[in-house]
N, C-alpha and C. Protein backbone atom coordinates (compact mmCIF):
# COMPACT_ATOMS: atom_id res chain seq x y z
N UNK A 1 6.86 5.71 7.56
CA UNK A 1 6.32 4.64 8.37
C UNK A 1 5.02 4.16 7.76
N UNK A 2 4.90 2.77 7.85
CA UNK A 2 3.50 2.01 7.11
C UNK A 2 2.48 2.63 8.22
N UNK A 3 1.26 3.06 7.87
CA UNK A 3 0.47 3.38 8.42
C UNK A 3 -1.11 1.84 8.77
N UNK A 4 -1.11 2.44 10.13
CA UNK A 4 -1.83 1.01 10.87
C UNK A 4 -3.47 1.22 9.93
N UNK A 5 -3.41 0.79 8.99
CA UNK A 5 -4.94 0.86 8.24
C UNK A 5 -5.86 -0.49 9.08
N UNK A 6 -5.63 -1.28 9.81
CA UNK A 6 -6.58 -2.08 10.31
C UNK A 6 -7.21 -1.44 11.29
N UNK A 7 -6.60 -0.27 12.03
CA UNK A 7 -7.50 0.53 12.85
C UNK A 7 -8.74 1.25 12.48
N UNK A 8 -8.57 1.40 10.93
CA UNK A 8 -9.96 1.85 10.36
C UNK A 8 -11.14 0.41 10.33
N UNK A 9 -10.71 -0.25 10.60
CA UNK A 9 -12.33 -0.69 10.28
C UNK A 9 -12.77 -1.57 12.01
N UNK A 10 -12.28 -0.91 12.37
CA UNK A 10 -13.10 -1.19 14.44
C UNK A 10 -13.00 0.23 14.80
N UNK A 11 -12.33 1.42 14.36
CA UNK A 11 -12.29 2.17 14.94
C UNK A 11 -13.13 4.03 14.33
N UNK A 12 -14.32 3.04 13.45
CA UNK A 12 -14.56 4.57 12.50
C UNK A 12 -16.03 4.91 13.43
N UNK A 13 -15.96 4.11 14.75
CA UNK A 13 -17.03 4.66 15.54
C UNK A 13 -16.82 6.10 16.23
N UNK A 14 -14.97 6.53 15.99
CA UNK A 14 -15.06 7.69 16.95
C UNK A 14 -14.18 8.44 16.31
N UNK A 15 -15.09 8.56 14.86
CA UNK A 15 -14.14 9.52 13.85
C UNK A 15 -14.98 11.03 14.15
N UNK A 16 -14.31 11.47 14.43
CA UNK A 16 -13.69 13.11 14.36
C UNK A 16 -13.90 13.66 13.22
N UNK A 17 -15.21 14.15 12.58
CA UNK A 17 -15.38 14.92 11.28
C UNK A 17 -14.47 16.41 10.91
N UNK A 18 -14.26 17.36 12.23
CA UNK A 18 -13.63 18.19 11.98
C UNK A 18 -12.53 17.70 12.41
N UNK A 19 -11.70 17.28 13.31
CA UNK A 19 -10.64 17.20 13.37
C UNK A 19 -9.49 18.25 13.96
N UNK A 20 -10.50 18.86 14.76
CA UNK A 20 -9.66 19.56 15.56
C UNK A 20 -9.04 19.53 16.88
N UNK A 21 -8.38 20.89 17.26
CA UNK A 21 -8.39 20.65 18.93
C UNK A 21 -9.12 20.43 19.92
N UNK A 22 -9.92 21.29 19.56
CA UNK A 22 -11.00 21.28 20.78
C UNK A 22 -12.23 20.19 20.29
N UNK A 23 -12.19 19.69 19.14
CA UNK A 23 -12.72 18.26 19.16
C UNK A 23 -12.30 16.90 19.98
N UNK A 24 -10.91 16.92 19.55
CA UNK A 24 -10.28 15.91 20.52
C UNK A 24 -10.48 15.81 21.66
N UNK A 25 -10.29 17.33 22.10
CA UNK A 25 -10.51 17.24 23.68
C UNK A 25 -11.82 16.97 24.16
N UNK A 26 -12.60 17.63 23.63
CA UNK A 26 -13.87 17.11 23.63
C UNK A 26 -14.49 15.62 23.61
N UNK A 27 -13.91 14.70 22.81
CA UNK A 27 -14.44 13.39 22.48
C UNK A 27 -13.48 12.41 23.89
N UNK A 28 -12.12 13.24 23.96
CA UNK A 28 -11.19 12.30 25.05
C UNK A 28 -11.35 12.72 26.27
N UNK A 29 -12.49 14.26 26.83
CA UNK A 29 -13.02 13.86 27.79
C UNK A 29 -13.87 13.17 28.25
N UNK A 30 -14.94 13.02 27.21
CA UNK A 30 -16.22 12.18 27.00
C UNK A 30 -15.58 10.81 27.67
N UNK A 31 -14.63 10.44 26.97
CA UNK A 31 -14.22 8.78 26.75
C UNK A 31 -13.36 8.54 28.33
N UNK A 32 -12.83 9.62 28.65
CA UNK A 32 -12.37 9.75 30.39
C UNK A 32 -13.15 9.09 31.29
N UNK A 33 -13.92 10.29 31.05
CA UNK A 33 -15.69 9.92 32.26
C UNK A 33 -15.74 9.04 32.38
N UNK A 34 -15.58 7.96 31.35
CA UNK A 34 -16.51 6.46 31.52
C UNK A 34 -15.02 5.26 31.48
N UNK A 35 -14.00 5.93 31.85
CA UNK A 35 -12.73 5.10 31.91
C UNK A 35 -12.67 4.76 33.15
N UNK A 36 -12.34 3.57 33.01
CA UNK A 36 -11.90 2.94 34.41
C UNK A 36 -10.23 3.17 34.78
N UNK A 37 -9.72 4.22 35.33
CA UNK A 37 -8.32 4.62 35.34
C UNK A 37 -7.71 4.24 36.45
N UNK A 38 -6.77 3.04 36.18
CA UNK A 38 -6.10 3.11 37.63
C UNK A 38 -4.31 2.58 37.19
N UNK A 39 -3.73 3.41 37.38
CA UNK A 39 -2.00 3.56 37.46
C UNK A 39 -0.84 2.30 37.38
N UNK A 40 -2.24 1.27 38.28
CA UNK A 40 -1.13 0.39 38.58
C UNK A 40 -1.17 -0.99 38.01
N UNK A 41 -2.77 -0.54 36.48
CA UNK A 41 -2.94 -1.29 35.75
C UNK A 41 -2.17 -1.17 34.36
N UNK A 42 -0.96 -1.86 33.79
CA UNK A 42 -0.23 -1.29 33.02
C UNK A 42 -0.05 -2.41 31.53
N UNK A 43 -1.32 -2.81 31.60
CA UNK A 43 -1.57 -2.99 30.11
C UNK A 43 -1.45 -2.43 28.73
N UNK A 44 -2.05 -1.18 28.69
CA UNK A 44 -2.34 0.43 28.07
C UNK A 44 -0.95 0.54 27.72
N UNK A 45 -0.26 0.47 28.82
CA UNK A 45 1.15 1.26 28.71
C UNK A 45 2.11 0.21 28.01
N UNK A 46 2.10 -1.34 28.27
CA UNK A 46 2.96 -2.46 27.56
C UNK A 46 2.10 -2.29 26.23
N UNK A 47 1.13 -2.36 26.04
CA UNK A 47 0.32 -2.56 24.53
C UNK A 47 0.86 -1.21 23.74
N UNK A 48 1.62 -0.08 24.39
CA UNK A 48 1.94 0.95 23.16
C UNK A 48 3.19 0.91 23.65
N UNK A 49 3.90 -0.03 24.17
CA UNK A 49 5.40 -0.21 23.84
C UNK A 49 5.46 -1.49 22.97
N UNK A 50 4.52 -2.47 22.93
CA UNK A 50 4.62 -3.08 21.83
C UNK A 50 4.68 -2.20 20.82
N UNK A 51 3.41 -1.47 20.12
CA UNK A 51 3.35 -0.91 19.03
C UNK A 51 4.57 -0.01 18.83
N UNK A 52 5.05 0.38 19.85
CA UNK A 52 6.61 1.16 19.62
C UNK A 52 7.91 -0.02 18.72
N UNK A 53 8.15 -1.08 19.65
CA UNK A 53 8.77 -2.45 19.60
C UNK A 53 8.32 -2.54 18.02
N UNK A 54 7.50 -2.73 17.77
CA UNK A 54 7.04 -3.53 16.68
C UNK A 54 7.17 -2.62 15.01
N UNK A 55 6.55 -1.14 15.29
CA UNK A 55 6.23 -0.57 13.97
C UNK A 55 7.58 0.35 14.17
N UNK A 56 8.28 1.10 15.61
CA UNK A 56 9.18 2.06 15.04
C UNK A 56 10.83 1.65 15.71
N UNK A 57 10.74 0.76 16.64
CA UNK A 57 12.17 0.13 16.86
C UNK A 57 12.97 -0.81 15.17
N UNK A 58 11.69 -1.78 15.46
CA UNK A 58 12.49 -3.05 14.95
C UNK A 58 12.61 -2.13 13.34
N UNK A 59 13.72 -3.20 12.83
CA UNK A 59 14.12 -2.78 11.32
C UNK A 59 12.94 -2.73 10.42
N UNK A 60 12.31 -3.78 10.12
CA UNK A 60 10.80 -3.70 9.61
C UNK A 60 9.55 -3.14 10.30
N UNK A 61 8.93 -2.42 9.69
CA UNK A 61 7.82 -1.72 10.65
C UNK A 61 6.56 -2.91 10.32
N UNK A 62 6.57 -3.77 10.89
CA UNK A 62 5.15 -4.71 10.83
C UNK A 62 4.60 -5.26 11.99
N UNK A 63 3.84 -4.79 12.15
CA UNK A 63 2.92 -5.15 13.45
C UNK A 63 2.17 -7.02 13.28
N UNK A 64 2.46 -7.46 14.56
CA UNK A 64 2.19 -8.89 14.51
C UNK A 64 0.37 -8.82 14.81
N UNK A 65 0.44 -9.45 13.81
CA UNK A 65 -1.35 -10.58 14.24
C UNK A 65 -1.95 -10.26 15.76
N UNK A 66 -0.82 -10.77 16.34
CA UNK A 66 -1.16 -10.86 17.81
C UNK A 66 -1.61 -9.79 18.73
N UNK A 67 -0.71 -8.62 18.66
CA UNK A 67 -0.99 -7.38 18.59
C UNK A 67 -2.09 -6.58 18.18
N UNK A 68 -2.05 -6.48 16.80
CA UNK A 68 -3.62 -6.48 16.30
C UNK A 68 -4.78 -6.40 16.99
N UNK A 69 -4.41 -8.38 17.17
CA UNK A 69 -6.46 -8.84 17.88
C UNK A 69 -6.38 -8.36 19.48
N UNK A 70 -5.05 -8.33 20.39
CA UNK A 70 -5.05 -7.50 21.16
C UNK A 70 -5.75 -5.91 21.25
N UNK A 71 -5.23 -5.53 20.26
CA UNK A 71 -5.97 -4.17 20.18
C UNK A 71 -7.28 -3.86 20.45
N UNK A 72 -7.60 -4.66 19.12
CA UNK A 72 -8.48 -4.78 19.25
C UNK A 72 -9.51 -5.09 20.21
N UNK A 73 -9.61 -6.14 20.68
CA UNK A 73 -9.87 -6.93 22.08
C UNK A 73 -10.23 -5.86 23.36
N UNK A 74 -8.82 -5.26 23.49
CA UNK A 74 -8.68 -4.06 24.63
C UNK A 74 -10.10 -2.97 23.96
N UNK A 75 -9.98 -2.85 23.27
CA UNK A 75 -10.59 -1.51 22.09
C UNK A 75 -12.34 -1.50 22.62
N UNK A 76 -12.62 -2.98 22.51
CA UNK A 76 -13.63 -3.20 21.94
C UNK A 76 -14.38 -3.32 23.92
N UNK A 77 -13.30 -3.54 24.63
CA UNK A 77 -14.11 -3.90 25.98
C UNK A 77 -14.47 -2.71 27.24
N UNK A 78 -15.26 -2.53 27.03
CA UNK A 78 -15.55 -1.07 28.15
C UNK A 78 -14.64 -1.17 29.51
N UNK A 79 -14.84 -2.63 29.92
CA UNK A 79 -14.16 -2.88 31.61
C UNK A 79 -11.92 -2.80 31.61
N UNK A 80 -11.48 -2.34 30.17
CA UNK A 80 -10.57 -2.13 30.09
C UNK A 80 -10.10 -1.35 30.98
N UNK A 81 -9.06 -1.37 31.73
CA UNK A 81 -8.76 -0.20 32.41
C UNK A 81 -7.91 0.98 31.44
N UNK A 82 -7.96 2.25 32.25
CA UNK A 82 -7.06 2.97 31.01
C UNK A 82 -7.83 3.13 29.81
N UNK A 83 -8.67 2.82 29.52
CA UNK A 83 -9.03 2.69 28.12
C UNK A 83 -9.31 4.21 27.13
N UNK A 84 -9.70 4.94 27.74
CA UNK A 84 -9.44 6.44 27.55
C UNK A 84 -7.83 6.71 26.77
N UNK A 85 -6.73 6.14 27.39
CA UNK A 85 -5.65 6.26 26.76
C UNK A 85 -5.17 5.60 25.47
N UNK A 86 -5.87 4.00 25.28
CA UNK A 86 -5.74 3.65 23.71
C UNK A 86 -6.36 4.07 23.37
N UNK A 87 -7.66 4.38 23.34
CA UNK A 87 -8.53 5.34 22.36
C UNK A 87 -7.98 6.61 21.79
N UNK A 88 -7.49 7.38 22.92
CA UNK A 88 -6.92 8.54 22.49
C UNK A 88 -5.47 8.63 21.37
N UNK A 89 -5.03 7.19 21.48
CA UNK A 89 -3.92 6.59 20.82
C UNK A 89 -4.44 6.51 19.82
N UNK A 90 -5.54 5.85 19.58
CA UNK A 90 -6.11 5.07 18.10
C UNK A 90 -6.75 6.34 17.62
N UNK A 91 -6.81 7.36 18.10
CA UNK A 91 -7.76 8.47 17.12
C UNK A 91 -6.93 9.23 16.57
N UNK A 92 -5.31 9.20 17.37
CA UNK A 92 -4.25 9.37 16.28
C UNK A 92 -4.32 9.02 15.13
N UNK A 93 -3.92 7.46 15.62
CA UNK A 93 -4.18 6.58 14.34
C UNK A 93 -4.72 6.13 13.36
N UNK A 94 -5.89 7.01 13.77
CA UNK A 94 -7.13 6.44 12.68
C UNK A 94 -6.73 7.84 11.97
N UNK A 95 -6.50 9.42 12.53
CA UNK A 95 -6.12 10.73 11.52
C UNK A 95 -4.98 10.23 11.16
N UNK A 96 -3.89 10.19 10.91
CA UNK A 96 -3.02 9.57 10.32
C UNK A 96 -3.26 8.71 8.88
N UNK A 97 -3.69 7.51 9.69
CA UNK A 97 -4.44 6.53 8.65
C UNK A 97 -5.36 7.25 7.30
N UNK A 98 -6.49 7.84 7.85
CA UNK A 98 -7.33 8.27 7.20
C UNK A 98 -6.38 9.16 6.22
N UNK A 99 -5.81 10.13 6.62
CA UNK A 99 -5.80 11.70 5.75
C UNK A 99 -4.07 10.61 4.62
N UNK A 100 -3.45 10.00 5.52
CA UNK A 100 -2.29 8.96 4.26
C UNK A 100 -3.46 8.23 3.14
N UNK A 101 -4.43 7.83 3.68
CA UNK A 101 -5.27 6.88 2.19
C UNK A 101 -5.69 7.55 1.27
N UNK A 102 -5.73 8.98 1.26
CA UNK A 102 -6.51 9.86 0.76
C UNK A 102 -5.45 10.87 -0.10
N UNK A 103 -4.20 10.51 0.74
CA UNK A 103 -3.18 11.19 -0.18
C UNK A 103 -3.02 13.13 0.53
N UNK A 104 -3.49 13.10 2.17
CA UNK A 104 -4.16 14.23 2.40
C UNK A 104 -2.54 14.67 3.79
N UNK A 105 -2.30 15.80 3.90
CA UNK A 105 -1.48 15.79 4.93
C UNK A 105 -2.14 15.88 6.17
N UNK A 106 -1.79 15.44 6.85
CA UNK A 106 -2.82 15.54 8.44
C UNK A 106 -3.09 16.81 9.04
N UNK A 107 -3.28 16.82 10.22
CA UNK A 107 -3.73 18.06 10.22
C UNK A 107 -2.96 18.38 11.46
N UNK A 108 -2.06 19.40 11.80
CA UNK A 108 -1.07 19.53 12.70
C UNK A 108 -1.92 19.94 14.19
N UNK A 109 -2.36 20.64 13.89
CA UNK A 109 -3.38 21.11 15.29
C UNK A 109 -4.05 20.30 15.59
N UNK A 110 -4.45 19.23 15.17
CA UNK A 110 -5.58 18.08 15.66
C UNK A 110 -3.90 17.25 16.57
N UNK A 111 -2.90 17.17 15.41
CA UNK A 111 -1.54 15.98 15.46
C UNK A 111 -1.21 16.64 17.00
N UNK A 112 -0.74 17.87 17.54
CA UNK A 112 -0.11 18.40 18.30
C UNK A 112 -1.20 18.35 19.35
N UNK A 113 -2.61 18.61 19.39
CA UNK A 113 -3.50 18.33 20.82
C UNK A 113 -3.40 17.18 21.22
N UNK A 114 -3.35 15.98 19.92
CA UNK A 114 -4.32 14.62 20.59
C UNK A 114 -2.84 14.24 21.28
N UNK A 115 -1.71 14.24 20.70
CA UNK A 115 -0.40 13.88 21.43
C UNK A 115 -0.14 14.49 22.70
N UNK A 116 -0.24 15.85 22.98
CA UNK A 116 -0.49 16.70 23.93
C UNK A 116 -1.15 16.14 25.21
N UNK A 117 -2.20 16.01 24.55
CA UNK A 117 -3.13 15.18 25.90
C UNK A 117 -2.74 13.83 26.54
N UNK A 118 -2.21 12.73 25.23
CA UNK A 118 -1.54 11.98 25.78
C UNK A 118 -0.53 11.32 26.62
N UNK A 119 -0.02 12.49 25.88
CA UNK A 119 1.55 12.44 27.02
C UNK A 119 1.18 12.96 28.29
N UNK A 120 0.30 13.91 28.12
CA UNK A 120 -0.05 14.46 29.77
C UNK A 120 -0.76 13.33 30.74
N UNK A 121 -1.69 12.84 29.82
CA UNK A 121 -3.15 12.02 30.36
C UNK A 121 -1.60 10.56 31.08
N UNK A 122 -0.46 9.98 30.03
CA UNK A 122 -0.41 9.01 30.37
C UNK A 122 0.80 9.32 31.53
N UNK A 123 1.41 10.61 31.76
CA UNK A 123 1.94 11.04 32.73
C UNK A 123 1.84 10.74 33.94
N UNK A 124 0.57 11.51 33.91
CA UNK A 124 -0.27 11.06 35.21
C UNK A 124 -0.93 10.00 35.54
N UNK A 125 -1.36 9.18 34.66
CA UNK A 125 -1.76 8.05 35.31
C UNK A 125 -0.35 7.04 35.28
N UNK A 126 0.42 7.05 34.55
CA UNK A 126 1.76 6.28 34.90
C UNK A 126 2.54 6.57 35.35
N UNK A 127 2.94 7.92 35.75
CA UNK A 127 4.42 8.46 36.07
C UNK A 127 5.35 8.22 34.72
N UNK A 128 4.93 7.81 34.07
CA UNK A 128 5.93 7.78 32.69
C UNK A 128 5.42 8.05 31.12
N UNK A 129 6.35 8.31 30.59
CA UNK A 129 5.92 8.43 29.00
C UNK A 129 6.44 7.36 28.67
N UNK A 130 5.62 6.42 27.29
CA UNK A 130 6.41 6.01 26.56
C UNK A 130 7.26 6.21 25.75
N UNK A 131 8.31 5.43 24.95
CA UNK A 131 9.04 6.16 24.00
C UNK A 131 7.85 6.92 22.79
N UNK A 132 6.90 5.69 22.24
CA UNK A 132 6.31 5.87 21.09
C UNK A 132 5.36 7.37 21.01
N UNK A 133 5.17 8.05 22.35
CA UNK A 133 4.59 8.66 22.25
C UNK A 133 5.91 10.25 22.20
N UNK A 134 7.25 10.26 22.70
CA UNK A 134 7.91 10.90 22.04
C UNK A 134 8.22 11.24 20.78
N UNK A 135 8.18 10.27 20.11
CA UNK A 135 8.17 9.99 18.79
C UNK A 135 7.38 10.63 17.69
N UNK A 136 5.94 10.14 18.17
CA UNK A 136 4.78 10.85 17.70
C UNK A 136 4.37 11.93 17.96
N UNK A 137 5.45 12.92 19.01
CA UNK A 137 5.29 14.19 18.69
C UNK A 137 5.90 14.60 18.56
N UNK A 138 7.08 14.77 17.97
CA UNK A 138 8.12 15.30 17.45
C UNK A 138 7.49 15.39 16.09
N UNK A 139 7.05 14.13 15.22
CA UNK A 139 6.32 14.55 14.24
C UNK A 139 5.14 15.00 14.29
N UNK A 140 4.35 15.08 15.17
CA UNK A 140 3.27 16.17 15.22
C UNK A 140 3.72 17.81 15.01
N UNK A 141 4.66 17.96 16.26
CA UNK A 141 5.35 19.00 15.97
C UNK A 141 6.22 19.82 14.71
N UNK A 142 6.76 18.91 14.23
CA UNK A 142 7.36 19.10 13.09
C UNK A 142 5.97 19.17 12.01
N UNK A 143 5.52 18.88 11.96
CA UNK A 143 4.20 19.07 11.08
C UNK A 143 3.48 19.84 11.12
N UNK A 144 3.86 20.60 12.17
CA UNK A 144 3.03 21.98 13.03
C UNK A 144 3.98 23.29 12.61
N UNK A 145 5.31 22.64 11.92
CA UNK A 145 6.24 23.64 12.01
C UNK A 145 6.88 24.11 12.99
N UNK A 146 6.84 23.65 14.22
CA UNK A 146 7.34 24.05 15.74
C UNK A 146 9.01 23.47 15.42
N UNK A 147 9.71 23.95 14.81
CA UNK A 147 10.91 22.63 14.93
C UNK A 147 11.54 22.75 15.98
N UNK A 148 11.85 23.76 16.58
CA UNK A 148 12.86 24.07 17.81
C UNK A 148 12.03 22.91 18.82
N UNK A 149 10.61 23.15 19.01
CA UNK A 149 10.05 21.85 20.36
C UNK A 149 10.00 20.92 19.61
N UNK A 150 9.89 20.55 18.33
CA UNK A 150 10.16 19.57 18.03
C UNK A 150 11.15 18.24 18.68
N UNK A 151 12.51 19.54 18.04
CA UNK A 151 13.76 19.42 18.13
C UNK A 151 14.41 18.62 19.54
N UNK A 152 13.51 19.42 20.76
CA UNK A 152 13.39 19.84 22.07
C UNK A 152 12.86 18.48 22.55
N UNK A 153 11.69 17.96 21.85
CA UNK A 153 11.12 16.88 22.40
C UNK A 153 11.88 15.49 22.17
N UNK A 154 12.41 15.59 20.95
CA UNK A 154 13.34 14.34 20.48
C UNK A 154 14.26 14.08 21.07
N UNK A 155 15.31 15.27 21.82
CA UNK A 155 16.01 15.25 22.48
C UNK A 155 15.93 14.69 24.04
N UNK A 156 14.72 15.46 24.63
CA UNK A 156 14.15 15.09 25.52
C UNK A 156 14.00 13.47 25.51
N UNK A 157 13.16 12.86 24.76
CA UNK A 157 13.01 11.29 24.60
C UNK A 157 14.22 10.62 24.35
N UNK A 158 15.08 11.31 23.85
CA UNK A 158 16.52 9.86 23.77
C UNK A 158 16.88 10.64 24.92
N UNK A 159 17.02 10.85 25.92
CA UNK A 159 17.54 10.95 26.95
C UNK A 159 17.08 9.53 27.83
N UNK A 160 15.66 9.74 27.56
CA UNK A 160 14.73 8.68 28.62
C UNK A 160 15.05 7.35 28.12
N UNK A 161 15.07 7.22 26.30
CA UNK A 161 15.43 5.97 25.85
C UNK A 161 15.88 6.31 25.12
N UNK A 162 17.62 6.13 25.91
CA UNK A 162 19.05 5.94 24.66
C UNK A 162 19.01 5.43 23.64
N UNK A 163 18.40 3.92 23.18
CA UNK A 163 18.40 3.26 22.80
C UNK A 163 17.56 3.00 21.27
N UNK A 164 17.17 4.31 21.42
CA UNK A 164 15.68 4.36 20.51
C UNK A 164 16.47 5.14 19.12
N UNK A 165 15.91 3.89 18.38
CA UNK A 165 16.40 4.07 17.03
C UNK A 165 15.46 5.29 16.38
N UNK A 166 14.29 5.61 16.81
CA UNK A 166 13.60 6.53 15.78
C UNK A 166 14.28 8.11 16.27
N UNK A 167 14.23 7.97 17.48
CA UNK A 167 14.75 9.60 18.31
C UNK A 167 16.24 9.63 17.87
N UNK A 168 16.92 8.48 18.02
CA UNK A 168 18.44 8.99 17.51
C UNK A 168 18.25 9.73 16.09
N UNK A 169 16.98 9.20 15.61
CA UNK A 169 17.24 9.67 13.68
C UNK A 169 16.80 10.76 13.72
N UNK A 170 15.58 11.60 14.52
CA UNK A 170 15.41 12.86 14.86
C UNK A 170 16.01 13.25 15.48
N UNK A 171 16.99 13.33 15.69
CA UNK A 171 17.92 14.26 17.14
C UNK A 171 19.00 14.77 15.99
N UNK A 172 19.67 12.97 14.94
CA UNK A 172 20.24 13.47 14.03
C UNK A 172 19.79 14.51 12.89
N UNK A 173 18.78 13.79 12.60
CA UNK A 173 18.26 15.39 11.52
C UNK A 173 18.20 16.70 12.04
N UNK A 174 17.85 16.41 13.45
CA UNK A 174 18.13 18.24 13.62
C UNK A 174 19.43 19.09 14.20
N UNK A 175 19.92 17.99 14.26
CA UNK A 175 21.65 18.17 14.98
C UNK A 175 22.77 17.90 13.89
N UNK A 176 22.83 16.92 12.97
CA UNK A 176 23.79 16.36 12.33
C UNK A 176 24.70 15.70 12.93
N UNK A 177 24.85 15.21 14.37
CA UNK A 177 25.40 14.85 15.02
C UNK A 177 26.41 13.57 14.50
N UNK A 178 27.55 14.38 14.26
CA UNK A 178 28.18 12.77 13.42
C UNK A 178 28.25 11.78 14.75
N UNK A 179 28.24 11.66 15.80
CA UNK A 179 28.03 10.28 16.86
C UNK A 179 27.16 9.32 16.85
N UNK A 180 26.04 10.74 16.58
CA UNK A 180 25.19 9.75 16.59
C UNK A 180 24.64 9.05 15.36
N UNK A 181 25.18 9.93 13.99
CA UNK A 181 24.82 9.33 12.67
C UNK A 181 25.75 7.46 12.76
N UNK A 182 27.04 8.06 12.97
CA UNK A 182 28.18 6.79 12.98
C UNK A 182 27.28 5.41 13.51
N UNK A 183 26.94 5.90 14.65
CA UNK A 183 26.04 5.02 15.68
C UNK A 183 24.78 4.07 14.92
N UNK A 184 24.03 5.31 14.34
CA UNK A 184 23.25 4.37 12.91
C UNK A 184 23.46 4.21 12.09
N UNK A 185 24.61 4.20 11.60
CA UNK A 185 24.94 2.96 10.53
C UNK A 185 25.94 2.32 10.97
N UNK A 186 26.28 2.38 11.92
CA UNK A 186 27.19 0.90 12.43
C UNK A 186 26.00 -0.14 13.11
N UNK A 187 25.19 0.28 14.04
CA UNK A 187 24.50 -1.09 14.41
C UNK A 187 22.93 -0.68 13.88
N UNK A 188 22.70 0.07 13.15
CA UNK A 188 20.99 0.06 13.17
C UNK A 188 21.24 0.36 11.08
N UNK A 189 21.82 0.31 10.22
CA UNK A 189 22.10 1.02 9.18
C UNK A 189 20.56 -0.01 7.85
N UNK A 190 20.40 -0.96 8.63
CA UNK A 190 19.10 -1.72 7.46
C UNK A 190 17.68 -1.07 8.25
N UNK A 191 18.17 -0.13 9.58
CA UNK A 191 16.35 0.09 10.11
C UNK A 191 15.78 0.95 9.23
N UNK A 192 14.26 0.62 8.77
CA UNK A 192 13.45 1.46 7.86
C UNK A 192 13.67 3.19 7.75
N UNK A 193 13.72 3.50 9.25
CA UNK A 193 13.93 4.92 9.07
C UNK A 193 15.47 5.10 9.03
N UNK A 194 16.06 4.85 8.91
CA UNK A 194 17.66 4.80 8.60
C UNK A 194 17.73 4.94 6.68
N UNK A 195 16.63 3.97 6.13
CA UNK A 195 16.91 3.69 4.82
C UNK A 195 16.11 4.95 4.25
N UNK A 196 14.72 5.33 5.03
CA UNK A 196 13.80 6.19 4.52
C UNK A 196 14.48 7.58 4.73
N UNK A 197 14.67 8.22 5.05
CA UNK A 197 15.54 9.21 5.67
C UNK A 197 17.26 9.76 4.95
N UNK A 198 17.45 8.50 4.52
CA UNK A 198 18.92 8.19 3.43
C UNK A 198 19.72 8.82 4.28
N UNK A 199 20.07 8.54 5.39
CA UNK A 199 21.18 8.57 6.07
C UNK A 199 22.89 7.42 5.52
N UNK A 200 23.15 8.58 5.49
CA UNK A 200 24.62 7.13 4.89
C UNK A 200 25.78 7.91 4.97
């Protein structure tokens, strides 16, 4: 997957030198406190099903312009609601970002908390997960070496969304599931992770 490098340059105000667990948690309670959180504001939650829509559904992983200055926009405004939850999103994104430019593997224990928290944090304030955040921990996990919860979580997420081209491709790698391989390459066989992955 292309990694979101425009998040580095609005977002190196809340870089994480060590990069750990109990950093994260540390900086995403900080950023809590001063969040304006309310459930039934569901901006937060459409703005990272775009970024789902956009970088790990569609066949090309390219995030629109629009999106972007959105992000941004949300990023940059304290009276955001939720805002604790893209942040905690973007500090993914910015470890990710950072440790890919550098040629560096990320760091699984930072990958497996900050997702951790998210899925919990956006639990509760939504009653729901997104897909993208299934996604992103399965490879946290897998990067952690956990494959069985990995395995566990991917599964878990195409349950919630059938439909999801990245979880069918993890469910297949850890299953071999000829249904569901058939399945991607009859209607999904040009999507990036279909080609990256060399499923055929």
């Amino acid at each position: 997957m292309k990694k979101l490098f425009f998040l580095l340059l609005f977002f190196t105000g809340l870089n994480i030198s060590a990069q750990t667990a109990a950093a994260v948690t540390e900086v995403f309670e900080k950023i809590k406190k001063e969040s304006k959180i309310d459930g039934n504001d569901k901006t937060i939650y459409h703005l990272l099903d775009e970024f789902y829509d956009e970088t790990l559904q569609a066949e090309n992983d390219e995030m629109t312009e629009e999106t972007i200055a959105r992000t941004q926009k949300l990023a940059a405004d304290p009276d955001t609601k939720n805002l604790h939850l893209l942040m905690l999103f973007l500090m993914y994104q910015q470890h990710i970002s950072q440790t890919a430019a550098v040629g560096k593997t990320p760091n699984a224990g930072f990958q497996m908390a900050a997702i951790k928290l998210l899925k919990d944090e956006t639990g509760n304030v939504y009653g729901k997960i997104p897909a993208i955040i299934y996604v992103y921990q399965y490879e946290a996990l897998e990067s952690g070496n956990k494959k069985e919860e990995a395995g566990a979580t991917a599964l878990e997420g195409l349950k919630k969304y059938p439909d999801s081209v990245p979880l069918k491709v993890y469910v297949y790698l850890n299953t071999h599931d000829e249904a569901i391989k058939n399945d991607l390459l009859k209607n999904h066989a040009n999507h990036w992770m279909v080609k990256q992955f060399g499923i055929k």
